[in-house]
PDB file of N, CA and C in Angstrom:
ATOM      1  N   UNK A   1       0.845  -1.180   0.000  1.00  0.00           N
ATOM      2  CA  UNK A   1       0.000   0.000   0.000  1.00  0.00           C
ATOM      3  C   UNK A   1       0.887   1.239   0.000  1.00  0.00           C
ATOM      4  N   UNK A   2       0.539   2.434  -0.734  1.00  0.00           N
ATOM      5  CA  UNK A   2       1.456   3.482  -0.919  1.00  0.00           C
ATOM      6  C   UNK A   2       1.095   4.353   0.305  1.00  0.00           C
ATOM      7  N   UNK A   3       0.462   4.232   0.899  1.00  0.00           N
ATOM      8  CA  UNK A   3       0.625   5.136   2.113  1.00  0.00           C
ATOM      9  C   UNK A   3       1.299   4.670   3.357  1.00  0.00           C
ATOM     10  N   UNK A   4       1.013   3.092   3.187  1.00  0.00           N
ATOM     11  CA  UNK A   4       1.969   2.838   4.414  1.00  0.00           C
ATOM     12  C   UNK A   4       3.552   3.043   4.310  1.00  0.00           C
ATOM     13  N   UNK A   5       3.780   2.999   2.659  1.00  0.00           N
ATOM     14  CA  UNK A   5       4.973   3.171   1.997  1.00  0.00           C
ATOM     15  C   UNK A   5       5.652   4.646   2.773  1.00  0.00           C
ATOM     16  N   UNK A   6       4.910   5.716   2.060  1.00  0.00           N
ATOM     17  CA  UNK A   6       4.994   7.078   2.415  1.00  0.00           C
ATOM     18  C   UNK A   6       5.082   7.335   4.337  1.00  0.00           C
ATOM     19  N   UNK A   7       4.295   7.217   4.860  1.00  0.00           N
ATOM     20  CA  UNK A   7       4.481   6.525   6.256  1.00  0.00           C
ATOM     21  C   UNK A   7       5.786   6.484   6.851  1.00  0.00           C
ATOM     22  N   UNK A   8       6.198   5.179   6.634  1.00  0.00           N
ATOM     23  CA  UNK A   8       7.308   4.794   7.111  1.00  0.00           C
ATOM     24  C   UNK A   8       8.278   5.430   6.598  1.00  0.00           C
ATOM     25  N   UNK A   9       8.476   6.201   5.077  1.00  0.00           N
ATOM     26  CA  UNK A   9       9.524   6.928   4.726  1.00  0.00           C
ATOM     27  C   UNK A   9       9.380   8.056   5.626  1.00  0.00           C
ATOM     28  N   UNK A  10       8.245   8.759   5.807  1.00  0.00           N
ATOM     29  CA  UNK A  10       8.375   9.668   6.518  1.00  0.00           C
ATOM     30  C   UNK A  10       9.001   9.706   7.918  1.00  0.00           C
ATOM     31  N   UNK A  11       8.797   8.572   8.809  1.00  0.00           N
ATOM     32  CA  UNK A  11       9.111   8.152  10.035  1.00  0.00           C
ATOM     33  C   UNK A  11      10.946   7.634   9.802  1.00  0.00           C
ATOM     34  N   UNK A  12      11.272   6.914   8.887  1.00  0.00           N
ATOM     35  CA  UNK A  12      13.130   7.109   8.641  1.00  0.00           C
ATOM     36  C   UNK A  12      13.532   8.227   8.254  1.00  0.00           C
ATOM     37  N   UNK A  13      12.933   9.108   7.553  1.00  0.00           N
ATOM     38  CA  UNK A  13      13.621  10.262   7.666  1.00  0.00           C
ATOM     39  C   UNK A  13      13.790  11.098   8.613  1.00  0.00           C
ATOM     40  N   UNK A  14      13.096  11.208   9.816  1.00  0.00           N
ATOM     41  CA  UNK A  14      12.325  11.988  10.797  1.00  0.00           C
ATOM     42  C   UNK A  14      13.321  11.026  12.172  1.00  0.00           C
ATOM     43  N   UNK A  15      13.949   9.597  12.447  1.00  0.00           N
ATOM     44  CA  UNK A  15      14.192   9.145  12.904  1.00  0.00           C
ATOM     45  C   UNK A  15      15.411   9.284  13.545  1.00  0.00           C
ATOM     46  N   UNK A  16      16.704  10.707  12.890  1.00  0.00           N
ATOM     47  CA  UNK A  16      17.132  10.977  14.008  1.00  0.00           C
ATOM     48  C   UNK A  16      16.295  12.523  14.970  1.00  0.00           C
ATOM     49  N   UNK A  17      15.396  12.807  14.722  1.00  0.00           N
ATOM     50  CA  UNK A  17      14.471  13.780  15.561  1.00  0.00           C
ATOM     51  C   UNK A  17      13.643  13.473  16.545  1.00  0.00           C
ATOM     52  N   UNK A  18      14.282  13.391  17.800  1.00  0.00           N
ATOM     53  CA  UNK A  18      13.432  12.420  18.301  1.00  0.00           C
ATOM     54  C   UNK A  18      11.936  12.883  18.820  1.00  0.00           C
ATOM     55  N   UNK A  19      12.121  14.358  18.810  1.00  0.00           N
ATOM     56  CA  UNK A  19      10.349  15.120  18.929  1.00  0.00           C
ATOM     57  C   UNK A  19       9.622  14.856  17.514  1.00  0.00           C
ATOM     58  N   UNK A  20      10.304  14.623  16.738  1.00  0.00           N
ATOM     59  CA  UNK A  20       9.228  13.933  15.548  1.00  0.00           C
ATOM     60  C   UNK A  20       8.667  12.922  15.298  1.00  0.00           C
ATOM     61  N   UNK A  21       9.621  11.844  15.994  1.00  0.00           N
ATOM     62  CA  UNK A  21       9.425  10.547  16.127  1.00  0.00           C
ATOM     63  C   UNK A  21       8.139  10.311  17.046  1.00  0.00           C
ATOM     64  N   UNK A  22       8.057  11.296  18.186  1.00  0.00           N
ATOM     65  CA  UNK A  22       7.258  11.030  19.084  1.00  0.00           C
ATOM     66  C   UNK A  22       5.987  11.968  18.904  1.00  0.00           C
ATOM     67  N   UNK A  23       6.178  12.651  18.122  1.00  0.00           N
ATOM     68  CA  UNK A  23       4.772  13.276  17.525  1.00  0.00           C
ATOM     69  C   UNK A  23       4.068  12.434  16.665  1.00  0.00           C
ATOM     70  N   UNK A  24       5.015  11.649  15.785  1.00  0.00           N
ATOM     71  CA  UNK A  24       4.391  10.607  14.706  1.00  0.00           C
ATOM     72  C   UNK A  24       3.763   9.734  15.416  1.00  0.00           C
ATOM     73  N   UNK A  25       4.876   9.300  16.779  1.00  0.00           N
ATOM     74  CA  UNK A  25       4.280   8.039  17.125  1.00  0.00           C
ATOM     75  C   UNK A  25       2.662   7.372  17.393  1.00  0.00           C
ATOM     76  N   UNK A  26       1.681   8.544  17.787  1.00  0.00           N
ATOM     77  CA  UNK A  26       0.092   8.089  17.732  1.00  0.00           C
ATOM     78  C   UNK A  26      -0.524   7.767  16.519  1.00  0.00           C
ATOM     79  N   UNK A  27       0.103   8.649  15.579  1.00  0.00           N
ATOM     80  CA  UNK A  27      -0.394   8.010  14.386  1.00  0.00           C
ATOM     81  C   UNK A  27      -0.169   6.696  13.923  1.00  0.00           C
ATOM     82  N   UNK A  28       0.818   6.510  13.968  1.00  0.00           N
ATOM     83  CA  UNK A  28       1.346   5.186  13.282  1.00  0.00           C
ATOM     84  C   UNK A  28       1.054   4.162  14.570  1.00  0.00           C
ATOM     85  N   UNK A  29       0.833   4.499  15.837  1.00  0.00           N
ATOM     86  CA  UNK A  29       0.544   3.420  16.579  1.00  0.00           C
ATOM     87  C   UNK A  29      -0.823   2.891  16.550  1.00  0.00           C
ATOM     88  N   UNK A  30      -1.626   3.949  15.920  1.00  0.00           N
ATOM     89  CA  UNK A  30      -3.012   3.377  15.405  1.00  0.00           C
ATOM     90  C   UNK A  30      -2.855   2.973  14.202  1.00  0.00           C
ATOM     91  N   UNK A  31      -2.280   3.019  13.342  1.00  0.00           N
ATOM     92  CA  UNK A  31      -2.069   2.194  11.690  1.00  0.00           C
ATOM     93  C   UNK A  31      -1.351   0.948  12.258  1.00  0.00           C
ATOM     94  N   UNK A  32      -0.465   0.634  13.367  1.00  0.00           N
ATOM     95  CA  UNK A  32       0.146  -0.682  13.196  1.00  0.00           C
ATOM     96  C   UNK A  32      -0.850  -1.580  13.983  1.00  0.00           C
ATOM     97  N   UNK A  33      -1.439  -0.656  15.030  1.00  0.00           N
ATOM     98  CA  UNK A  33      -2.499  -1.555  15.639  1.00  0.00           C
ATOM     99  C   UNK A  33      -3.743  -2.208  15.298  1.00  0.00           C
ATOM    100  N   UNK A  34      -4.233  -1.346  14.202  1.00  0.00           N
ATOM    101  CA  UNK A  34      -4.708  -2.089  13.373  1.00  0.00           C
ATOM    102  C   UNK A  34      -5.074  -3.115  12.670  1.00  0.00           C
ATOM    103  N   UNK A  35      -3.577  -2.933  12.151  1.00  0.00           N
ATOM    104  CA  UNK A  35      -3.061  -3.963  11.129  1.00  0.00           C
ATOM    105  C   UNK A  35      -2.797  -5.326  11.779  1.00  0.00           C
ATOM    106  N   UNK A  36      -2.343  -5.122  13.477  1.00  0.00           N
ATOM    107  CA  UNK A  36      -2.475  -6.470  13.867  1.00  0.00           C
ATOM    108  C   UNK A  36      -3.412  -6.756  14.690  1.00  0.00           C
ATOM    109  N   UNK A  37      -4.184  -6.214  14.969  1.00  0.00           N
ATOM    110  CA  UNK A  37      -5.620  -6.370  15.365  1.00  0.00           C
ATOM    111  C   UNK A  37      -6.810  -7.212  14.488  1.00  0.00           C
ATOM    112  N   UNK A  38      -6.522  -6.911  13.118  1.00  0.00           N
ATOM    113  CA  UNK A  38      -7.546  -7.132  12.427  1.00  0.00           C
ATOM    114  C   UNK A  38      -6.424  -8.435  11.614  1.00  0.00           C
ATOM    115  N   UNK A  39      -5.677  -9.006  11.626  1.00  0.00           N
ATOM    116  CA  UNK A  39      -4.586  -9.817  11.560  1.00  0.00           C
ATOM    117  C   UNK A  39      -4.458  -9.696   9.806  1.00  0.00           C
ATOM    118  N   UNK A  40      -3.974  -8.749   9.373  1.00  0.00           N
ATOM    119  CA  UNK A  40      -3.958  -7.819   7.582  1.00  0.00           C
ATOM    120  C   UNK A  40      -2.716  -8.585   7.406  1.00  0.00           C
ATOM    121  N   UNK A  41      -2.247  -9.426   7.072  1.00  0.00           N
ATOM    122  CA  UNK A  41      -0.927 -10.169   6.806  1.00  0.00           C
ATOM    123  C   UNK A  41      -0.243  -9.670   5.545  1.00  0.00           C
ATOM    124  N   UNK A  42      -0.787  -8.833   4.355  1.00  0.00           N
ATOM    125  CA  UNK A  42      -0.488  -8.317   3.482  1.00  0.00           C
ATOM    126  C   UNK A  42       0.626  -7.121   4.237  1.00  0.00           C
ATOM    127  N   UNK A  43       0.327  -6.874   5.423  1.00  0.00           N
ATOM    128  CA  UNK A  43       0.746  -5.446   5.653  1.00  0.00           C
ATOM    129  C   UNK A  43       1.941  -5.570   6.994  1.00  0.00           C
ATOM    130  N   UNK A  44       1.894  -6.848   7.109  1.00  0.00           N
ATOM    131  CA  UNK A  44       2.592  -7.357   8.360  1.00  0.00           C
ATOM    132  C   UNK A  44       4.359  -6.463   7.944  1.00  0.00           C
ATOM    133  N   UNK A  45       4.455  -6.755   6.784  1.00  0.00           N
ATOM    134  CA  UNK A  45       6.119  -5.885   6.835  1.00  0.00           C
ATOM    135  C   UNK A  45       6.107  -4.824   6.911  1.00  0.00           C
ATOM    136  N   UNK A  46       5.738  -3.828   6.934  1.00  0.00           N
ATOM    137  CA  UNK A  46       4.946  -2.285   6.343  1.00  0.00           C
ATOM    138  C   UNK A  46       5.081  -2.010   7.822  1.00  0.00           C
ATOM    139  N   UNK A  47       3.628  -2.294   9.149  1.00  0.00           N
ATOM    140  CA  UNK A  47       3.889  -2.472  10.131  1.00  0.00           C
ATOM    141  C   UNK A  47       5.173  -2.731  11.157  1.00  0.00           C
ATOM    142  N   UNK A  48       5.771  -4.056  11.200  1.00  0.00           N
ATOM    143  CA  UNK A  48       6.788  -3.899  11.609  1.00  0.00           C
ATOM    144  C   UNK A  48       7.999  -3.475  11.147  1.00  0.00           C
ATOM    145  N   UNK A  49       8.153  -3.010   9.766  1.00  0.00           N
ATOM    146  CA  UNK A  49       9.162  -2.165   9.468  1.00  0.00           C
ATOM    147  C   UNK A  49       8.921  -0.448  10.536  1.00  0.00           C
ATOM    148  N   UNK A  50       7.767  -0.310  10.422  1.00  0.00           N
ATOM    149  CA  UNK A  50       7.405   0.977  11.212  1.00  0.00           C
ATOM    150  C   UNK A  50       7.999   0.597  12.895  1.00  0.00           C
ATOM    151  N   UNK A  51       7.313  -0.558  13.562  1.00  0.00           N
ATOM    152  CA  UNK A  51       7.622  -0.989  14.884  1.00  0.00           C
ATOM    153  C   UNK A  51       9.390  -0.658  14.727  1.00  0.00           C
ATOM    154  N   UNK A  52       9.777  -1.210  14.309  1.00  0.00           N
ATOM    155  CA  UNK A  52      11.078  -1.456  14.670  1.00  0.00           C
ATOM    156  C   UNK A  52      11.767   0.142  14.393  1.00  0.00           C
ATOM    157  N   UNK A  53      11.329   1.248  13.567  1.00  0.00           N
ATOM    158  CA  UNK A  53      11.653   2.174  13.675  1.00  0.00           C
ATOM    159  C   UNK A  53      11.425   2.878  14.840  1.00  0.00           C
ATOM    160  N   UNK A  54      10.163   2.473  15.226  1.00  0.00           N
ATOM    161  CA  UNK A  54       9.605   3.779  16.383  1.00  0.00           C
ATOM    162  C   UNK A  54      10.504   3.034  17.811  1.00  0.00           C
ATOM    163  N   UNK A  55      10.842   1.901  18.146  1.00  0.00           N
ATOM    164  CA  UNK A  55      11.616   1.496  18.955  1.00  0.00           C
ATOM    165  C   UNK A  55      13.181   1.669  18.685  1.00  0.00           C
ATOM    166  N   UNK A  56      13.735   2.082  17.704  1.00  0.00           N
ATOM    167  CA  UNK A  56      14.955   1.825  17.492  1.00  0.00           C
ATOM    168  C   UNK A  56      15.932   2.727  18.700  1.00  0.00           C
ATOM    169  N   UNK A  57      15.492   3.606  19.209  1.00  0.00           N
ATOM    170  CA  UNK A  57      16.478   4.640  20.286  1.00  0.00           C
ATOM    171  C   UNK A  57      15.620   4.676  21.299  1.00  0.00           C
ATOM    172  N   UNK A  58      14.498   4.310  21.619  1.00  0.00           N
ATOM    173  CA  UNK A  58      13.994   4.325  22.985  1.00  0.00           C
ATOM    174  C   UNK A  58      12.331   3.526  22.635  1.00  0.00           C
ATOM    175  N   UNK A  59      12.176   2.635  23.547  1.00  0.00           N
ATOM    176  CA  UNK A  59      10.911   2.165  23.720  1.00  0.00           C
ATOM    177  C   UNK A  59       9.613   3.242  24.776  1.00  0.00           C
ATOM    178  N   UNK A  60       8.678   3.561  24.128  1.00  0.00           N
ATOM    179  CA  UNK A  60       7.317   4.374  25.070  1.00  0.00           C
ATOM    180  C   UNK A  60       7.019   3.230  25.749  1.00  0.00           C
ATOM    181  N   UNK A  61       5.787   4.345  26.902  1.00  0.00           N
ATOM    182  CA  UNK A  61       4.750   3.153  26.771  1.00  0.00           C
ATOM    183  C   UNK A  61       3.726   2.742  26.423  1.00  0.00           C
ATOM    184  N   UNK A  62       3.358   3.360  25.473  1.00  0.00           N
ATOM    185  CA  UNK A  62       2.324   3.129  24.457  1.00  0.00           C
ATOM    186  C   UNK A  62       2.836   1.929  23.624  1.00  0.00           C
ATOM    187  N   UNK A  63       4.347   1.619  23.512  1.00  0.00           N
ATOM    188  CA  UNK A  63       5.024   0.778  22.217  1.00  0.00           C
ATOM    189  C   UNK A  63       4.621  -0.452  22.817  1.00  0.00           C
ATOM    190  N   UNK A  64       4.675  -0.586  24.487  1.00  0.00           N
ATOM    191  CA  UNK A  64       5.048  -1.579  24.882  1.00  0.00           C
ATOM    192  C   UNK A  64       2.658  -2.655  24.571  1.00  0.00           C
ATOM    193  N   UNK A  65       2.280  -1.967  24.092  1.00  0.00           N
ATOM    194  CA  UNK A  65       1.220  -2.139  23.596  1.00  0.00           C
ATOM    195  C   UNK A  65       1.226  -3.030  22.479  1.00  0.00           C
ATOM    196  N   UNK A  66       1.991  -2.680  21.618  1.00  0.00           N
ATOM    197  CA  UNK A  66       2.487  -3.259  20.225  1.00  0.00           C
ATOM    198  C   UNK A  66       2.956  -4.776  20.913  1.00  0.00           C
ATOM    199  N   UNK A  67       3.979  -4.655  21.495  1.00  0.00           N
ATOM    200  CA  UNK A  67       4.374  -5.755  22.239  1.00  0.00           C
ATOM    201  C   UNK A  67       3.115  -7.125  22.729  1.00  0.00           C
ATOM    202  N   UNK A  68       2.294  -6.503  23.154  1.00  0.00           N
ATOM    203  CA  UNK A  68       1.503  -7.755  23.467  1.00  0.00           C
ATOM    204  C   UNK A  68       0.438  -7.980  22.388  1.00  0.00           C
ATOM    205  N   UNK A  69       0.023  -6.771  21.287  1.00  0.00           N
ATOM    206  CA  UNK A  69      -0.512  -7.352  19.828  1.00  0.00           C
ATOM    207  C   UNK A  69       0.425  -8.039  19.425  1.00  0.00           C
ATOM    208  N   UNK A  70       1.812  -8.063  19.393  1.00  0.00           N
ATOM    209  CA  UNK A  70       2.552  -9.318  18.761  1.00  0.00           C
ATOM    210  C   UNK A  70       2.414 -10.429  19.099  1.00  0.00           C
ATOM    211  N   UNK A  71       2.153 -10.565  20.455  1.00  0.00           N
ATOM    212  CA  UNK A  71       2.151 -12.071  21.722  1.00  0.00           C
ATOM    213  C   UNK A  71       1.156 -12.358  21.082  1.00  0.00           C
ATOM    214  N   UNK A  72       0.017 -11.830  20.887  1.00  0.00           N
ATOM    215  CA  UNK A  72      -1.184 -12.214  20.811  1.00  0.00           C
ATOM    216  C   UNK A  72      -1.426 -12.807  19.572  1.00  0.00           C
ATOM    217  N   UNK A  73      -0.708 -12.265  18.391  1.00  0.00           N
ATOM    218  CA  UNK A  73      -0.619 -12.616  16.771  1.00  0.00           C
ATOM    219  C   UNK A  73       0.141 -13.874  17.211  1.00  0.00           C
ATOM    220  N   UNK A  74       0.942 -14.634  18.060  1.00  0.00           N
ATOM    221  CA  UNK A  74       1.763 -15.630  18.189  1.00  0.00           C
ATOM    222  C   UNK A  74       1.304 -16.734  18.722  1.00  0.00           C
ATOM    223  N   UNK A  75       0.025 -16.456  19.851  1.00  0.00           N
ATOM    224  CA  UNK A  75      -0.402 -17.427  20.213  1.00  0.00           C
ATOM    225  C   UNK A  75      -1.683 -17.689  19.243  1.00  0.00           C
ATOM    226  N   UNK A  76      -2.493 -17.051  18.751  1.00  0.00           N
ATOM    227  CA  UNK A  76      -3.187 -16.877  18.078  1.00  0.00           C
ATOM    228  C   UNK A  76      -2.918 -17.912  16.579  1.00  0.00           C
ATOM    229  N   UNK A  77      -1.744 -18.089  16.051  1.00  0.00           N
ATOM    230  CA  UNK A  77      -1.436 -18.560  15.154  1.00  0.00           C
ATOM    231  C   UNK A  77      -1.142 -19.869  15.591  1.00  0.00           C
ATOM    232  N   UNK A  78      -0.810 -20.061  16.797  1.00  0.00           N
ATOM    233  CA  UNK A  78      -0.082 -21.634  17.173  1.00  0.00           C
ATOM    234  C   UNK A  78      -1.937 -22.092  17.641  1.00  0.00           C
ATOM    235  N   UNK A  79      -2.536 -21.489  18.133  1.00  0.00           N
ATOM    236  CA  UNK A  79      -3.487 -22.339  18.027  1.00  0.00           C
ATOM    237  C   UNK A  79      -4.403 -22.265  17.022  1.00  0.00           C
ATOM    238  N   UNK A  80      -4.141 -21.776  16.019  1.00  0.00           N
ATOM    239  CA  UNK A  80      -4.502 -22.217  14.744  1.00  0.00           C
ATOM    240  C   UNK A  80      -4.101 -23.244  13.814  1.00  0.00           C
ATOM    241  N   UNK A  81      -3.014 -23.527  14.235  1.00  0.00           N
ATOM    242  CA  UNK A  81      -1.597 -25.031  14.059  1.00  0.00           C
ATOM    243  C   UNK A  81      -2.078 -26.315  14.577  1.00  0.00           C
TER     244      UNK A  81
END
């Protein structure tokens, strides 16, 4: 998708700023939550390409949110196995 594209470029460019990073961060923490909420597997790289940006120099605690939509995408899948 070209916006998640645009997105995340915006968020690596912006990524040594760290008041930008953290202004972005609500936005994009509702686009990744989303995406694994509603389990969008098309978009799963898009998403955690974003995760791993917005954590790369300091974890929130809003991130640590993301963290247990991942647990949850993990168990979720093994008992689908």
């Amino acid at each position: 998708m070209g916006l998640l594209n645009t997105l995340e470029t915006i968020l690596v460019v912006m990524e040594d700023l760290p008041e930008a990073v953290l202004a972005l961060e609500p936005v994009l923490l509702q686009v990744v939550t989303y995406i694994l909420d509603k389990s969008i597997m098309e978009f799963y790289e898009e998403a955690f390409s974003m995760i791993s940006s917005l954590i790369e120099k300091q974890i929130s605690p809003s991130m640590w949110s993301v963290f247990e939509g991942t647990y949850r995408l993990d168990l979720d899948s093994e008992e689908s196995h």
